[in-house]
Protein backbone atom coordinates (compact mmCIF):
# COMPACT_ATOMS: atom_id res chain seq x y z
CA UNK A 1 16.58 -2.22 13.35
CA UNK A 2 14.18 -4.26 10.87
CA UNK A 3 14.34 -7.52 13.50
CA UNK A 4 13.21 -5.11 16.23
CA UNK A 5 10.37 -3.17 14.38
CA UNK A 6 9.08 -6.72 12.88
CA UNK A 7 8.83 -8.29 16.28
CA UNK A 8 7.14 -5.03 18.06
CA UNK A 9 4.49 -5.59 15.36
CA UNK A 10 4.51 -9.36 15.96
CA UNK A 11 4.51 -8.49 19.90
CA UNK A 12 1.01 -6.44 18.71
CA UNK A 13 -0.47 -9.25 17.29
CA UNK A 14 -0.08 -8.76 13.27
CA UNK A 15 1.25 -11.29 11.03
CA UNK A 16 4.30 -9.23 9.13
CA UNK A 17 4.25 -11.43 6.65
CA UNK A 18 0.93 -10.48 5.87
CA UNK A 19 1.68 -6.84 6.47
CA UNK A 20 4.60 -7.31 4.58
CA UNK A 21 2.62 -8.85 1.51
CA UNK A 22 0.19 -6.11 1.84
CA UNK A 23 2.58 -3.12 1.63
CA UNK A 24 4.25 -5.00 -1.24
CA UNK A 25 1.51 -5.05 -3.29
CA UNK A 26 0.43 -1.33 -2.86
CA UNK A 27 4.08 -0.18 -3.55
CA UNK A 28 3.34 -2.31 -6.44
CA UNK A 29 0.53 -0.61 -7.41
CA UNK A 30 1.72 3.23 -6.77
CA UNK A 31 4.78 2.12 -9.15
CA UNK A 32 2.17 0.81 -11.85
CA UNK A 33 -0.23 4.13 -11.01
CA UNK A 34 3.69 6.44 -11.86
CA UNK A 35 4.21 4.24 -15.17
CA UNK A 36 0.36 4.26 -16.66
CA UNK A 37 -0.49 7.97 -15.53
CA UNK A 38 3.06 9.15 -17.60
CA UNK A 39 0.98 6.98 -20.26
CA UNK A 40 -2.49 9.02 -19.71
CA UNK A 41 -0.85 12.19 -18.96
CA UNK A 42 0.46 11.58 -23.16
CA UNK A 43 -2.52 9.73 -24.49
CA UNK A 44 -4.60 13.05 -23.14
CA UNK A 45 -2.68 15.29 -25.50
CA UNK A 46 -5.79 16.66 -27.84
CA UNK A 47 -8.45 15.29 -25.39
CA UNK A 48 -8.27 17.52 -22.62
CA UNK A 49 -6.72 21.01 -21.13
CA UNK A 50 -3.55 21.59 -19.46
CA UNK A 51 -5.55 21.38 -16.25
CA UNK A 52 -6.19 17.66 -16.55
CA UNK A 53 -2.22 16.87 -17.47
CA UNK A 54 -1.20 18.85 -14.75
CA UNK A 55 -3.55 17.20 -12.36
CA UNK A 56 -2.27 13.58 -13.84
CA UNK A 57 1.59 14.66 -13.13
CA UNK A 58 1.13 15.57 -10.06
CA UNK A 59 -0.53 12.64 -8.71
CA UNK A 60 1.74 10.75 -10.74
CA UNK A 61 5.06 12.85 -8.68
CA UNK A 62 3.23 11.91 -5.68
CA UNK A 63 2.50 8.34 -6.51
CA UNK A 64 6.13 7.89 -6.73
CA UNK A 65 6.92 9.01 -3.24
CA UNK A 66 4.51 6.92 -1.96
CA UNK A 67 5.93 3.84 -3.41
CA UNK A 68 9.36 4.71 -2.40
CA UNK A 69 7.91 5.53 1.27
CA UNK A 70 6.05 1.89 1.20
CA UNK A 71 9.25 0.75 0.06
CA UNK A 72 11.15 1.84 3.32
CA UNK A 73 8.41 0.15 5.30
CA UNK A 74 9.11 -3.43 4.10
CA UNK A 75 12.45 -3.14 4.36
CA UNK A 76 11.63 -2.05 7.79
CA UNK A 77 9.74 -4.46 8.39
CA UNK A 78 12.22 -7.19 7.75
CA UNK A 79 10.77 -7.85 4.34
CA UNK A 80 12.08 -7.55 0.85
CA UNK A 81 10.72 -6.38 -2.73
CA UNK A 82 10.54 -8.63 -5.68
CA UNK A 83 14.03 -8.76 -7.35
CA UNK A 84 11.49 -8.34 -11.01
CA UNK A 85 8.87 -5.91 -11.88
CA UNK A 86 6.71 -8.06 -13.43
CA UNK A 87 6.79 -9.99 -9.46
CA UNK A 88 6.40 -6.26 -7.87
CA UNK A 89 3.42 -5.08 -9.91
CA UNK A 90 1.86 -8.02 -10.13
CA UNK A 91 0.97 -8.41 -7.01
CA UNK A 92 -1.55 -5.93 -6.28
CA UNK A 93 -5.07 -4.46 -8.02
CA UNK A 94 -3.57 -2.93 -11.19
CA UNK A 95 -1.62 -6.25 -11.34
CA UNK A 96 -3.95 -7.37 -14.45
CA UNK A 97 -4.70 -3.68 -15.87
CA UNK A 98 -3.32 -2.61 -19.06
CA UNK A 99 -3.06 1.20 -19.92
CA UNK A 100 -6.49 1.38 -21.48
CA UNK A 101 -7.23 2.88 -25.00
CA UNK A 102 -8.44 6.10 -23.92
CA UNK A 103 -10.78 7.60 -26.88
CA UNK A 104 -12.38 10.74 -24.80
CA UNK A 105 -12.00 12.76 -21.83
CA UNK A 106 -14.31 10.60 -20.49
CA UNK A 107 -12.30 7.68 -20.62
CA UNK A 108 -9.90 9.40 -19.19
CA UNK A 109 -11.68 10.28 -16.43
CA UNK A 110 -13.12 7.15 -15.57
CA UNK A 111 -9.63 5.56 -15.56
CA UNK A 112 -8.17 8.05 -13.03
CA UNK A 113 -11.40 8.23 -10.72
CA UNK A 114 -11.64 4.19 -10.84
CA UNK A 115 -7.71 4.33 -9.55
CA UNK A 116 -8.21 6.31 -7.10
CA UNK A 117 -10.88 4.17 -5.73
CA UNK A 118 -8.85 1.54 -5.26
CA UNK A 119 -6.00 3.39 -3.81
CA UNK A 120 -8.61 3.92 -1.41
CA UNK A 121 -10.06 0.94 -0.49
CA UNK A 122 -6.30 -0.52 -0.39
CA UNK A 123 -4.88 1.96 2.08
CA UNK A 124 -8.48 1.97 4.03
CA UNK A 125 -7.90 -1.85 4.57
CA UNK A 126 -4.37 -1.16 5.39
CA UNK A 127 -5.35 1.22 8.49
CA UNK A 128 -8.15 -0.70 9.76
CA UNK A 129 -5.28 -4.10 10.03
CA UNK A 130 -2.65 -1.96 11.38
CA UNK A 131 -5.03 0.22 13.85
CA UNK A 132 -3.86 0.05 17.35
CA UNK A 133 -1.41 -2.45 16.27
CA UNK A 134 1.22 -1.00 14.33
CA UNK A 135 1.47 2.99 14.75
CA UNK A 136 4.51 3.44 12.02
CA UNK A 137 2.54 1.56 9.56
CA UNK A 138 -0.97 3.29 10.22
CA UNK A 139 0.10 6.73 10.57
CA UNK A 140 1.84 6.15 6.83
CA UNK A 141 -0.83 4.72 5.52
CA UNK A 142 -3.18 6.92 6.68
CA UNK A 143 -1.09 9.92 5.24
CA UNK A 144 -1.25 7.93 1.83
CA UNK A 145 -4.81 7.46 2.07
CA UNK A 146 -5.33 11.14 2.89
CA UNK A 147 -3.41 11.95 -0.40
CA UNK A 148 -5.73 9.68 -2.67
CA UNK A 149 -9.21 10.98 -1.36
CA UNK A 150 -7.12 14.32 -2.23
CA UNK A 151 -6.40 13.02 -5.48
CA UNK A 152 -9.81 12.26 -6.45
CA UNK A 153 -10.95 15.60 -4.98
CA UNK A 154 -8.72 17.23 -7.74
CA UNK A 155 -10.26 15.02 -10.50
CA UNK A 156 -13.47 15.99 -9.39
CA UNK A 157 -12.64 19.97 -8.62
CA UNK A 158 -11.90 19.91 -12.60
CA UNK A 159 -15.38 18.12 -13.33
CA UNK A 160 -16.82 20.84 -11.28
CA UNK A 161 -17.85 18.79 -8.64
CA UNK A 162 -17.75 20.05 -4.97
CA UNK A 163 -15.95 22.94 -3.71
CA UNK A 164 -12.94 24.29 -6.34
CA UNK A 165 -9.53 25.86 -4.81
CA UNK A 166 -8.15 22.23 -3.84
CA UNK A 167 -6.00 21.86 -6.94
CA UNK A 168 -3.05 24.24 -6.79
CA UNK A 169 -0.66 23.51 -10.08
CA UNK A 170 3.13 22.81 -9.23
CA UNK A 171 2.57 21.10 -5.93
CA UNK A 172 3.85 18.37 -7.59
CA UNK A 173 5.52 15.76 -6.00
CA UNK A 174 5.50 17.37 -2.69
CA UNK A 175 2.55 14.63 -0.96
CA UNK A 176 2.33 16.93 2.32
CA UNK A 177 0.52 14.52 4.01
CA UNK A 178 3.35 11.58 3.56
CA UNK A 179 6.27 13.90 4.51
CA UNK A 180 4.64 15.31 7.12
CA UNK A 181 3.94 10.98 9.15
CA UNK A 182 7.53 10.70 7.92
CA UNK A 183 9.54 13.71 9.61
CA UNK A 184 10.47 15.10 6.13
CA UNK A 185 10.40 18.56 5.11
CA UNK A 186 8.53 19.74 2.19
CA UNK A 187 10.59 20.35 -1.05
CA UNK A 188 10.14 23.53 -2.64
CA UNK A 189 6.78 23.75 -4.85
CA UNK A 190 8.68 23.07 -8.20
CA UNK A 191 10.95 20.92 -6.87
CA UNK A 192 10.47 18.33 -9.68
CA UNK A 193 10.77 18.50 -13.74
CA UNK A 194 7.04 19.05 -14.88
CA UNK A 195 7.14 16.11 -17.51
């Protein structure tokens, strides 16, 4: 099945390789996003409320499935991961960013609202290359990208910016959006550990 998907997408024009690359590096990056947010979610123990952590897990729980779901897609696609982590996450934007030293909530804040923005941009630039082109590959990352403007919504629900109610705790790990492009059903609402 992976020869046939990567030569429908050839047949539309795209260079898979590219594709391929592209995909790698975000999975790259929503792995790195899981490992420093478990970081931040610790480091903002005494800096913030509960509401923060739980916001930071559950974007974390959802980062996961998105790198898994990327994951899928290259294999898909005829392509393979890097065998090494250090050759996965180094690939993409948070290739050269360390866990910062957070020192206030501000910090904090910054960190996970900067993240998100490049989640954005990335999976933006994904849909506009695979528009028209590649429906499997747009429709996922469209569902991603969906999920990180949601993401920063939360951040910016708790800074009391725009409307409030968009943040429910324990959706955790559930990324509605993703399951939904991928024929999955939703897990129950704790359907994952909350640490």
């Amino acid at each position: 099945m992976s020869r046939i998907a990567r030569e429908l997408v050839e047949g539309a024009g795209l260079d898979v390789n590219v594709l391929t690359g592209k995909l790698t590096a975000a999975a790259g990056d929503e792995l790195a996003t899981f490992y420093h947010y478990a970081i931040l979610s610790c480091h903002s123990v005494g800096l913030t409320d509960d509401g923060l952590r739980e916001i930071i897990r559950d974007i974390r729980a959802e980062d996961l499935i998105h790198f898994d779901e990327l994951t899928k897609r290259v294999y898909e696609l005829d392509g393979i991961l890097p065998l090494d982590l250090p050759g996965l996450v180094g690939r993409g934007d948070l290739s050269s960013s360390q866990t910062p030293d957070i020192r206030s909530p501000d910090d904090l804040i910054a960190r996970l609202l900067e993240s998100e923005r490049r989640a954005i941009q990335t999976y933006t630039h994904i849909c506009d290359v695979t528009a028209g082109k590649d429906p499997r590959t747009h429709q996922l990352a469209l569902a991603i990208l969906n999920e990180e403007v949601e993401h920063e919504a939360w951040i910016r629900e708790f800074l009391g910016e725009g409307q409030g109610g968009r943040f429910r705790p324990g959706f955790r790990g559930r990324a509605p959006e993703v399951r939904r492009a991928t024929g999955q059903d939703l897990p129950p609402a704790h359907g994952f550990p909350s640490s």
